[in-house]
C-alpha atoms as a PDB file:
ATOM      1  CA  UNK A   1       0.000   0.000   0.000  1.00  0.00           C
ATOM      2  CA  UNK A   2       1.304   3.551  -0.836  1.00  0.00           C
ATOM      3  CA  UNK A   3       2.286   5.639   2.289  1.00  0.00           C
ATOM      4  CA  UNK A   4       1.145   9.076   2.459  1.00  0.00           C
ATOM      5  CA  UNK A   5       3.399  11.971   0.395  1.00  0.00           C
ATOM      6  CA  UNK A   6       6.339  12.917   2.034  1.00  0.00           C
ATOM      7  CA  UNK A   7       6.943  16.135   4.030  1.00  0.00           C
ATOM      8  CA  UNK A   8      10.106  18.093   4.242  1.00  0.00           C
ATOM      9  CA  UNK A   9      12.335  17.057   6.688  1.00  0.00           C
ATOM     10  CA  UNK A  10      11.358  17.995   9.966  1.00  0.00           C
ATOM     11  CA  UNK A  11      11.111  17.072  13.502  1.00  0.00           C
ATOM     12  CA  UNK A  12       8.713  14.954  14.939  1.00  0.00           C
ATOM     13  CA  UNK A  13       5.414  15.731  15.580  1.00  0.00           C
ATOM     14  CA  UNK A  14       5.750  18.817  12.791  1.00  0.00           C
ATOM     15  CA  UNK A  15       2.884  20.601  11.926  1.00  0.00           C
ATOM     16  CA  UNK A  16       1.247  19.672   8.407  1.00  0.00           C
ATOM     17  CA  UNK A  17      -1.246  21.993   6.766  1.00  0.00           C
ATOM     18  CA  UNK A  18      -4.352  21.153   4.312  1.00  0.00           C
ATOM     19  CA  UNK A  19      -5.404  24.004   2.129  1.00  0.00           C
ATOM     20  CA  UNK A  20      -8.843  23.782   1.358  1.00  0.00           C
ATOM     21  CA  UNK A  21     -10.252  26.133  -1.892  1.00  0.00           C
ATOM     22  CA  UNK A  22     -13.607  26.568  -2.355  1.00  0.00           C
ATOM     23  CA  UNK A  23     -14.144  25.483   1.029  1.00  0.00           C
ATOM     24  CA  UNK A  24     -17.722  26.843   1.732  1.00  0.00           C
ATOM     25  CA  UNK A  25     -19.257  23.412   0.101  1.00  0.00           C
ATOM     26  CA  UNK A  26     -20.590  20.480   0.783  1.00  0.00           C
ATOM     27  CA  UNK A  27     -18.038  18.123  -0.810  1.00  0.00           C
ATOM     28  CA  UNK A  28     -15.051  20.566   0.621  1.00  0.00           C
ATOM     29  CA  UNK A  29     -16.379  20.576   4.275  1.00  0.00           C
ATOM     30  CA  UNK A  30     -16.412  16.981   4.091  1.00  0.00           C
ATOM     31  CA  UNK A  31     -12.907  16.690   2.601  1.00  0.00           C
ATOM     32  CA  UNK A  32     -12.017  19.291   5.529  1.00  0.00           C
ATOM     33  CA  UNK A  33     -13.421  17.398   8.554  1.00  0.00           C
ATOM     34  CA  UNK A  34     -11.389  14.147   7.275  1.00  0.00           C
ATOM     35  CA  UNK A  35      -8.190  15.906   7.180  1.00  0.00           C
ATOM     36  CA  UNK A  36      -9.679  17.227  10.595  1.00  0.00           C
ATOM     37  CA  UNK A  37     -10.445  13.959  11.844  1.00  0.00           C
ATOM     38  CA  UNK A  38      -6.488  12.754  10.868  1.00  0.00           C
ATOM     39  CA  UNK A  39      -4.912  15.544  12.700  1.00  0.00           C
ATOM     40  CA  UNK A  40      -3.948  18.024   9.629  1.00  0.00           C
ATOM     41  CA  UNK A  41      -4.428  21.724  10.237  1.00  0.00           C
ATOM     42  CA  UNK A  42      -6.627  23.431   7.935  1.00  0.00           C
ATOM     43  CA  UNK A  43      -6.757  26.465   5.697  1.00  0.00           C
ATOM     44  CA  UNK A  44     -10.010  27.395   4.383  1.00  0.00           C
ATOM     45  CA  UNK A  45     -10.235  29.489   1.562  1.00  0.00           C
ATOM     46  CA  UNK A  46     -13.514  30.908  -0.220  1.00  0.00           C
ATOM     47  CA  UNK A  47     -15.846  34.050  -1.000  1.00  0.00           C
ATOM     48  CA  UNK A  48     -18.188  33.843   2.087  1.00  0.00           C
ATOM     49  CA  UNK A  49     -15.431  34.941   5.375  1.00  0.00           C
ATOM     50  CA  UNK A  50     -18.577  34.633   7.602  1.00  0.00           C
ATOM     51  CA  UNK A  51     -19.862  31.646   6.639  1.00  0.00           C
ATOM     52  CA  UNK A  52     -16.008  29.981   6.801  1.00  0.00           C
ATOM     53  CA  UNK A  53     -15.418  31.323   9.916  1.00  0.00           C
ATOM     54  CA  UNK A  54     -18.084  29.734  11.707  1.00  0.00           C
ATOM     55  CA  UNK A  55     -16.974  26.508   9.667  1.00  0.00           C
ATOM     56  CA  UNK A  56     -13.414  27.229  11.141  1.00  0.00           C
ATOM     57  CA  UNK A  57     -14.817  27.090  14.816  1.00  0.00           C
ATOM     58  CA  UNK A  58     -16.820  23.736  14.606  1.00  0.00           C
ATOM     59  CA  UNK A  59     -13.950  21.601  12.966  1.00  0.00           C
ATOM     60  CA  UNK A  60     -11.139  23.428  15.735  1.00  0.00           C
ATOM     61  CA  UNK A  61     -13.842  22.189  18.291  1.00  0.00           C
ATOM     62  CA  UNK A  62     -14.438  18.949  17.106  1.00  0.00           C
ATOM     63  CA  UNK A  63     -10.967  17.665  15.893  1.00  0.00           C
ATOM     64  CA  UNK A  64      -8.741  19.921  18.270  1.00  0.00           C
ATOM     65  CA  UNK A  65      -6.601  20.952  15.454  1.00  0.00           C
ATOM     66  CA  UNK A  66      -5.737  24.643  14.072  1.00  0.00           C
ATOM     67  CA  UNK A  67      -8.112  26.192  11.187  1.00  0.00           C
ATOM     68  CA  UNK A  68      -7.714  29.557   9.506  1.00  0.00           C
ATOM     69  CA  UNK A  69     -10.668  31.114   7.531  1.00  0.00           C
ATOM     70  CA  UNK A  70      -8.986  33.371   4.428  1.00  0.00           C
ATOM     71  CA  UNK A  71     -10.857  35.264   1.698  1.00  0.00           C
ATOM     72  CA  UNK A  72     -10.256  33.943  -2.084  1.00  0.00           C
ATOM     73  CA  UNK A  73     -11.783  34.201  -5.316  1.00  0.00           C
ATOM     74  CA  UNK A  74     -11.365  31.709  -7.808  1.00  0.00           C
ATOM     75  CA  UNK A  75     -12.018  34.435 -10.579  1.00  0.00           C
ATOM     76  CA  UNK A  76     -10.020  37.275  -8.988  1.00  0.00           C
ATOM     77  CA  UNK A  77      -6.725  35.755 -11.205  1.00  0.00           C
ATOM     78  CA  UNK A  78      -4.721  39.012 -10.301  1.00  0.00           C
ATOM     79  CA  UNK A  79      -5.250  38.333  -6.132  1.00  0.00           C
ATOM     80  CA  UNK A  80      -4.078  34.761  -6.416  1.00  0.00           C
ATOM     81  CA  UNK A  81      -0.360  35.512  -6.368  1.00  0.00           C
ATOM     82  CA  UNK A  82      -0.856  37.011  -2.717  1.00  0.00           C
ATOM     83  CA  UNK A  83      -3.566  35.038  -1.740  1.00  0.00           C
ATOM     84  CA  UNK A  84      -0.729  31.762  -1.800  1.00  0.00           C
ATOM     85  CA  UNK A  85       1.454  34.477  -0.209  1.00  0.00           C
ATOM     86  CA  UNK A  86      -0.847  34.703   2.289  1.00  0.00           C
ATOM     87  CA  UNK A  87      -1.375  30.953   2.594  1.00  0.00           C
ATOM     88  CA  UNK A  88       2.273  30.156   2.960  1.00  0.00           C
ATOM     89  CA  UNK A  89       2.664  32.553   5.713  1.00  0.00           C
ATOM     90  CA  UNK A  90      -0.529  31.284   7.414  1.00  0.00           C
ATOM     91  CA  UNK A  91       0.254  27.938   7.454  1.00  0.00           C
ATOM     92  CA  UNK A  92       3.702  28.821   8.878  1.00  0.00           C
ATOM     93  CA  UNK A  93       5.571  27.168   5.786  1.00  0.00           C
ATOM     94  CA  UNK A  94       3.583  24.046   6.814  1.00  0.00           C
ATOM     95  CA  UNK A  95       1.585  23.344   3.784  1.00  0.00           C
ATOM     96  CA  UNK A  96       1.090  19.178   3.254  1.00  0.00           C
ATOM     97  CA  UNK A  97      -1.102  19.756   0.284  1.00  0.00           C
ATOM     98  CA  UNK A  98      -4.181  21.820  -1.515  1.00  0.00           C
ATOM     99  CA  UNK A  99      -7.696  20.333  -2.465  1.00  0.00           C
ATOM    100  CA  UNK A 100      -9.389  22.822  -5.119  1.00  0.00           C
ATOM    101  CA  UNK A 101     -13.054  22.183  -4.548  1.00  0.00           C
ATOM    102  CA  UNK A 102     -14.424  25.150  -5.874  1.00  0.00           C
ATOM    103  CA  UNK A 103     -16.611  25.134  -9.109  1.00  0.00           C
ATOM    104  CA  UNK A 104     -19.664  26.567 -10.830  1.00  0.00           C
ATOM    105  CA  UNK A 105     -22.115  24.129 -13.056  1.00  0.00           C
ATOM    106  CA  UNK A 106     -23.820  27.034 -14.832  1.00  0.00           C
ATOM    107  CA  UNK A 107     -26.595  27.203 -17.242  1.00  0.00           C
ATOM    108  CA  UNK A 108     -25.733  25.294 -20.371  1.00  0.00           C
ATOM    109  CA  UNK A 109     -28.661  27.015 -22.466  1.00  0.00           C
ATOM    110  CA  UNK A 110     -27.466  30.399 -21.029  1.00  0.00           C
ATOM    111  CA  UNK A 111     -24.518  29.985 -21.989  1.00  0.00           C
ATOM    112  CA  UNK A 112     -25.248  28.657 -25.482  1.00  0.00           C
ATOM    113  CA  UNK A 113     -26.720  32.807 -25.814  1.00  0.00           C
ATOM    114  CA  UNK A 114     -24.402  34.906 -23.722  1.00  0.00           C
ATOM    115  CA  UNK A 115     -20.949  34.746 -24.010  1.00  0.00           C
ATOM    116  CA  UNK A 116     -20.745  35.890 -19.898  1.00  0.00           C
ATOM    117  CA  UNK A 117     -22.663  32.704 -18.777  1.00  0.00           C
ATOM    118  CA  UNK A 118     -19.795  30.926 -20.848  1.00  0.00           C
ATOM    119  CA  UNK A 119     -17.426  32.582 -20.043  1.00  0.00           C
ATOM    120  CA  UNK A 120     -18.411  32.040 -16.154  1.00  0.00           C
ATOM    121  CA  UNK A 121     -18.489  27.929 -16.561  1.00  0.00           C
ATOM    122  CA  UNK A 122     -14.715  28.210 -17.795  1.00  0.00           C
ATOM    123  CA  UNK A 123     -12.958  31.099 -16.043  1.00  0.00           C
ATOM    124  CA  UNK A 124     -14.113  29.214 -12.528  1.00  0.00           C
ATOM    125  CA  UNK A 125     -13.825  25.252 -13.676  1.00  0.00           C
ATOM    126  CA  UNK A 126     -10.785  25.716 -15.635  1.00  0.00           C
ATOM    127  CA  UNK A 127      -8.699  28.844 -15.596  1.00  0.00           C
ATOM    128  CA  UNK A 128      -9.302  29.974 -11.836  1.00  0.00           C
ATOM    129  CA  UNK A 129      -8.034  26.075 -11.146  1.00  0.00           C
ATOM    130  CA  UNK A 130      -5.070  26.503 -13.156  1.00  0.00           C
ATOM    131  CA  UNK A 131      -3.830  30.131 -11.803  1.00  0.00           C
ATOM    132  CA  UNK A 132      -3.870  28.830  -8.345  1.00  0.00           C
ATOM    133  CA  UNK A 133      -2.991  25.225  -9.166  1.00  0.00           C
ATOM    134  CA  UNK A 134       0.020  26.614 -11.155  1.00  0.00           C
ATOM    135  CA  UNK A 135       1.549  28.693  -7.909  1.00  0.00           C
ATOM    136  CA  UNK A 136       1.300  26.171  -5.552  1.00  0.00           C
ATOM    137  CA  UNK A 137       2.686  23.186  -8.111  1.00  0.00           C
ATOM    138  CA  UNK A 138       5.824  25.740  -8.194  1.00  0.00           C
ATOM    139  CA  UNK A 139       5.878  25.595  -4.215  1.00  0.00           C
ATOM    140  CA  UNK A 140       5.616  22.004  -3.604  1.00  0.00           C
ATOM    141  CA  UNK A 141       8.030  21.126  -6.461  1.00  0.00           C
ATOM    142  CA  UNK A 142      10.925  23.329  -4.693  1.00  0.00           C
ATOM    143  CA  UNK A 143       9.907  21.420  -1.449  1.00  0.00           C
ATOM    144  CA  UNK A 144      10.133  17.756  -3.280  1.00  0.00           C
ATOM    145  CA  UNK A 145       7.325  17.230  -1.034  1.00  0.00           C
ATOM    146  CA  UNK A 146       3.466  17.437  -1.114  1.00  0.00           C
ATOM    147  CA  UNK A 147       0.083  16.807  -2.795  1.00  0.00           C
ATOM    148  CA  UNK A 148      -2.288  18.182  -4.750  1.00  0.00           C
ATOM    149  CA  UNK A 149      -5.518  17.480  -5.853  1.00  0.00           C
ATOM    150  CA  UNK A 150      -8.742  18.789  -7.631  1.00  0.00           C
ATOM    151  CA  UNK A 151     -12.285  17.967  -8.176  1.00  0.00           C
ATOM    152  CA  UNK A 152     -12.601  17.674 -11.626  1.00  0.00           C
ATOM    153  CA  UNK A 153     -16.014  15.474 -12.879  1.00  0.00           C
ATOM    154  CA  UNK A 154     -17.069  12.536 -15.343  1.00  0.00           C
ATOM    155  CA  UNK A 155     -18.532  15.224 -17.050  1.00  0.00           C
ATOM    156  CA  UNK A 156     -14.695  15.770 -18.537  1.00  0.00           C
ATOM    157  CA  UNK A 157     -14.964  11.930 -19.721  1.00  0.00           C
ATOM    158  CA  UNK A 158     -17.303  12.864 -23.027  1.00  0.00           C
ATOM    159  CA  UNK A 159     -19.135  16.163 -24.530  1.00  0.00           C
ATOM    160  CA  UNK A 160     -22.455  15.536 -24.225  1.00  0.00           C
ATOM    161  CA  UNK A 161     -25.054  18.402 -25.562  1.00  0.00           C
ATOM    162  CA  UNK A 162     -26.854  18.864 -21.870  1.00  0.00           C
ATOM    163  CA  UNK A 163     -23.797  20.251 -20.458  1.00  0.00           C
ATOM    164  CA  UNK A 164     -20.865  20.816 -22.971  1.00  0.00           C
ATOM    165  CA  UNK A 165     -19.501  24.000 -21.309  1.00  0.00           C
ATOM    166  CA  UNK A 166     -18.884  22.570 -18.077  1.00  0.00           C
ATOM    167  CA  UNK A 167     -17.927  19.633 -19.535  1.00  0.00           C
ATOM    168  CA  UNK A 168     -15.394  21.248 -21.740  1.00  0.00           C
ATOM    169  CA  UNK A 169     -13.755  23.232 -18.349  1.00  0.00           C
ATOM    170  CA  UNK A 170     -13.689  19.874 -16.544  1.00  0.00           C
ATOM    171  CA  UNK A 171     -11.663  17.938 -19.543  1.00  0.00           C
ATOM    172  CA  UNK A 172      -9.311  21.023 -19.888  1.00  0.00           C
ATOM    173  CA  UNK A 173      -9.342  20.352 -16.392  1.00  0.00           C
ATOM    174  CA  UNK A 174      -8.303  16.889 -16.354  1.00  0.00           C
ATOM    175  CA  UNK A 175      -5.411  17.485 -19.334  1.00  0.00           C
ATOM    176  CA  UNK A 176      -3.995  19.845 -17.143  1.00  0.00           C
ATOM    177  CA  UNK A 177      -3.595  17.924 -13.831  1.00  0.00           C
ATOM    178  CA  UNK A 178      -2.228  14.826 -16.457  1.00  0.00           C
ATOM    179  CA  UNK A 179       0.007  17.230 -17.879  1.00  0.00           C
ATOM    180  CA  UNK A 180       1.605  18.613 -14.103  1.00  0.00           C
ATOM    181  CA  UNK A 181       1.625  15.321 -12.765  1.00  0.00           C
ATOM    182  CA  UNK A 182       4.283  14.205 -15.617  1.00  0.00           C
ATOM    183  CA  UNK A 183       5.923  17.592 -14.629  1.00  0.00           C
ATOM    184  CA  UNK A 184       5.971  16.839 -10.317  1.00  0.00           C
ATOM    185  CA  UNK A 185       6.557  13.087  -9.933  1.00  0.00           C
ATOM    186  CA  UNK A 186      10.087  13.492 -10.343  1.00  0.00           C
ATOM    187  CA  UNK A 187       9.844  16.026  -7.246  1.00  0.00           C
ATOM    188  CA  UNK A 188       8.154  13.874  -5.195  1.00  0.00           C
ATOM    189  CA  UNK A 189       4.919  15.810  -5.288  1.00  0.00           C
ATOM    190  CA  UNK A 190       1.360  13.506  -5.817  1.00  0.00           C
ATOM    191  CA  UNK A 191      -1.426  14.917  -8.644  1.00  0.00           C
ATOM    192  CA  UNK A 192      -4.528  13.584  -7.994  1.00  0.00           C
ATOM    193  CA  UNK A 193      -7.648  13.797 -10.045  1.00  0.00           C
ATOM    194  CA  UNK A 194     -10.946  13.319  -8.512  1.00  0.00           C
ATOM    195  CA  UNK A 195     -14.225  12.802 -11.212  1.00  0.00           C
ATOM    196  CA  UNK A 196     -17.112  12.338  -9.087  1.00  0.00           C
ATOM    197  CA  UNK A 197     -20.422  11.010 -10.397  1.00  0.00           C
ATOM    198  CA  UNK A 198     -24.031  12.857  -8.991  1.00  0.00           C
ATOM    199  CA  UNK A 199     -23.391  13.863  -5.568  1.00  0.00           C
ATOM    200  CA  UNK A 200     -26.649  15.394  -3.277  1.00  0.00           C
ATOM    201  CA  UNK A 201     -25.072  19.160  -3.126  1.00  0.00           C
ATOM    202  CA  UNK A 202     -26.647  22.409  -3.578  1.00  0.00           C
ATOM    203  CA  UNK A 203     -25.120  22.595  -7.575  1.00  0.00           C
ATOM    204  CA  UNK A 204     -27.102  18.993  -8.298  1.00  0.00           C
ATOM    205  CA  UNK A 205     -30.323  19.925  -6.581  1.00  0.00           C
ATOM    206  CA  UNK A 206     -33.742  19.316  -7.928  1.00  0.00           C
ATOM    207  CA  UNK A 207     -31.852  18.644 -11.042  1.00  0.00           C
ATOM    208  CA  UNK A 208     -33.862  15.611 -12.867  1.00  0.00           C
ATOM    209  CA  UNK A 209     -32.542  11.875 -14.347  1.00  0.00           C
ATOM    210  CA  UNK A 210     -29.969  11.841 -11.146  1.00  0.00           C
ATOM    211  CA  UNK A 211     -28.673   8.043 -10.096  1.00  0.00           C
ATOM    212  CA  UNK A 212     -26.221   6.706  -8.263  1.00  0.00           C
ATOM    213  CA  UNK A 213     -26.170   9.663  -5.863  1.00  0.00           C
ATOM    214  CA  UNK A 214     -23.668   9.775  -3.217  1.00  0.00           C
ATOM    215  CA  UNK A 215     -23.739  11.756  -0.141  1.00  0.00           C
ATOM    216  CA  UNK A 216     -20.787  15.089   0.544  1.00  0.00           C
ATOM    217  CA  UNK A 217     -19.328  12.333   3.586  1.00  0.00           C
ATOM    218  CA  UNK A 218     -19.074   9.500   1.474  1.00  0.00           C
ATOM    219  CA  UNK A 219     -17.259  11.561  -1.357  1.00  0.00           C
ATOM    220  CA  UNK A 220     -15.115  13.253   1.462  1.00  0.00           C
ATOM    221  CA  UNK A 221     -13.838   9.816   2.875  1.00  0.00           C
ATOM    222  CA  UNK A 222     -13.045   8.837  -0.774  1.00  0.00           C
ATOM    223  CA  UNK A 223     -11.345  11.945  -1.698  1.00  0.00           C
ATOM    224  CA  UNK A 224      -8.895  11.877   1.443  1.00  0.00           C
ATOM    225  CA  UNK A 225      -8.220   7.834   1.028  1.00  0.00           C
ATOM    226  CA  UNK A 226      -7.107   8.789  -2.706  1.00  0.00           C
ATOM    227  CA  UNK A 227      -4.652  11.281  -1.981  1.00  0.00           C
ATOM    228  CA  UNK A 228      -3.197   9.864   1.285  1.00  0.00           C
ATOM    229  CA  UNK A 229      -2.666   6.746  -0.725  1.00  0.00           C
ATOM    230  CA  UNK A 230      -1.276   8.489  -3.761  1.00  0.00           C
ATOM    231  CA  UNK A 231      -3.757   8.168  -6.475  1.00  0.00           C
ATOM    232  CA  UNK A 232      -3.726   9.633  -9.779  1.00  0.00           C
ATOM    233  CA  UNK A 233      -6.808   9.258 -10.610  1.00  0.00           C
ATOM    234  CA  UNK A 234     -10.139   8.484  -8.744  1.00  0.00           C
ATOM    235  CA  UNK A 235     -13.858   8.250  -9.919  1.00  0.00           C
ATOM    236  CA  UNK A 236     -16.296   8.820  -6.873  1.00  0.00           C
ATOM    237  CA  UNK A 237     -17.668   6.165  -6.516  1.00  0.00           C
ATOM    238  CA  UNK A 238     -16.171   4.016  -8.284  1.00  0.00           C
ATOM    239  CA  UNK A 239     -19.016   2.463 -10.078  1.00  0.00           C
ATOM    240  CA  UNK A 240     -18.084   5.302 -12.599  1.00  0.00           C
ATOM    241  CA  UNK A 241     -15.559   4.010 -13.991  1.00  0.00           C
ATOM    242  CA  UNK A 242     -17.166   1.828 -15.743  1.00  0.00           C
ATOM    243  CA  UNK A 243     -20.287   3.613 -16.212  1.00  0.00           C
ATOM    244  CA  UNK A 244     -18.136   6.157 -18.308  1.00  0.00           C
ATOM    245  CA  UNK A 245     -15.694   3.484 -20.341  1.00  0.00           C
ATOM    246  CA  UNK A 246     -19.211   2.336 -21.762  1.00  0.00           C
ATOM    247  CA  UNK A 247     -20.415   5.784 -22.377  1.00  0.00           C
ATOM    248  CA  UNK A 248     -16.716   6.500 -24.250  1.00  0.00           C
ATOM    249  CA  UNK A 249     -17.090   3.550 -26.252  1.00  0.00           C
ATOM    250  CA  UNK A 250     -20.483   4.726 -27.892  1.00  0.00           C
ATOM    251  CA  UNK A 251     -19.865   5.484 -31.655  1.00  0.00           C
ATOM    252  CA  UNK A 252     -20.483   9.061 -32.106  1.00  0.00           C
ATOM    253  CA  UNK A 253     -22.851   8.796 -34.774  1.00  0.00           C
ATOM    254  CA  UNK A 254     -24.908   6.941 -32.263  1.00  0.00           C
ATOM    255  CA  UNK A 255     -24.496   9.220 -29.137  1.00  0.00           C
ATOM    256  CA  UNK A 256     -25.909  12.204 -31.194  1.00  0.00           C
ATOM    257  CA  UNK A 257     -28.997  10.410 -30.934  1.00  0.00           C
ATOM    258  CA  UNK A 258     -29.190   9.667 -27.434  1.00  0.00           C
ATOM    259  CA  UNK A 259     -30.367  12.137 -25.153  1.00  0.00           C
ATOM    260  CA  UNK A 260     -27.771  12.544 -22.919  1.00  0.00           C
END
């Protein structure tokens, strides 16, 4: 079994650090209370301070470790430079590893009639993921040491007409973890990508022909287990795997047909 990535070099009983983006939802206050629960210290990062704040206080109460709440925007590209800044410093140069949880599902017919709605789906899913993604790879690699990991989605796996946008951010997504994952391993540093299936969160809700719907925990739990034991790539849960080899494997001229 894979241990968990290495740290720097440092004495025992060193503090280690989880940076949490997008840390206001369901899925990422899961992921945070299982780091909790296995004794990292947690930075979480997101637009709401209030609502993070209060999150800070019930996961320092309930797993006795140290949480930070800081204010980031996954669209505010120019503030991400000192936002890591800000990180690093926070964390005390203690940082095991980044989740980046944030995303936006959007409106696919919107966006199929105004270029902002579009342009929404893939500044957040894509190139907000890849401005911060791209500082902190540069971190870890001069530290030989760390993890980093992103909730991409099966959506990535195939364009289908319901929600090509988002699925277009999430494959862009998913080439560019491959891509810095070829670029880390020889520092040491872990890429993993997470494609979740229908999970019961505010984005899916009320949202018809849902199956196979997990609950924030269970993703959480799945999420953590991946990176601690070095995956590179995880579908959540796993039944998706194969659910989205079969839907690859449909010849296009038949999968314009199918209403998917």
């Amino acid at each position: 079994m894979t241990s968990e990535p290495r740290m720097p070099a440092e004495a025992p009983g060193a503090r280690r650090t989880t940076l949490i983006l997008g840390a206001g939802s369901s899925i990422a206050r899961a992921i945070a209370s299982e780091f909790g629960r296995r004794g990292y210290d947690l930075l979480l990062a997101g637009k709401n301070a209030e609502e993070l704040e209060t999150l800070a206080a019930d996961l320092r109460l309930r797993h006795g470790v140290n949480v930070r709440a800081l204010a980031f925007d996954a669209v505010a590209f120019d503030s991400h430079p000192a936002f890591f800044e800000q990180s690093r410093l926070a964390s005390q140069d203690s940082l095991a590893g980044a989740v980046v949880c944030f995303g936006y599902l959007g409106d696919q017919a919107l966006a199929e009639k105004d270029p902002r709605e579009a342009r929404r789906i893939l500044d957040t899913n894509l190139l907000g993921a890849i401005s911060i993604l791209a500082l902190l790879a540069t971190y870890f690699e001069s530290r030989h040491a760390g993890f980093l990991c992103a909730l991409s989605s099966v959506a990535g796996d195939r364009g289908r007409r319901s929600n090509y946008y988002y699925g277009t951010a999430k494959a862009g997504l998913n080439a560019f973890l491959q891509g810095l994952r070829n670029r880390l391993d020889r520092s040491g540093v872990r890429v993993t990508t997470i494609k979740p299936g229908f999970v019961d969160t505010a984005m899916t809700f009320g949202r018809p022909s849902m199956f196979l719907v997990a609950s924030p925990e269970t993703v959480g739990r799945k999420v953590v287990g991946a990176i601690l034991q070095g995956k590179e790539e995880c579908y959540v849960p796993g039944v998706w795997r194969f659910i989205m080899l079969i839907i690859r494997s449909i010849p296009e001229g038949i999968f314009k047909r199918m209403r998917l």
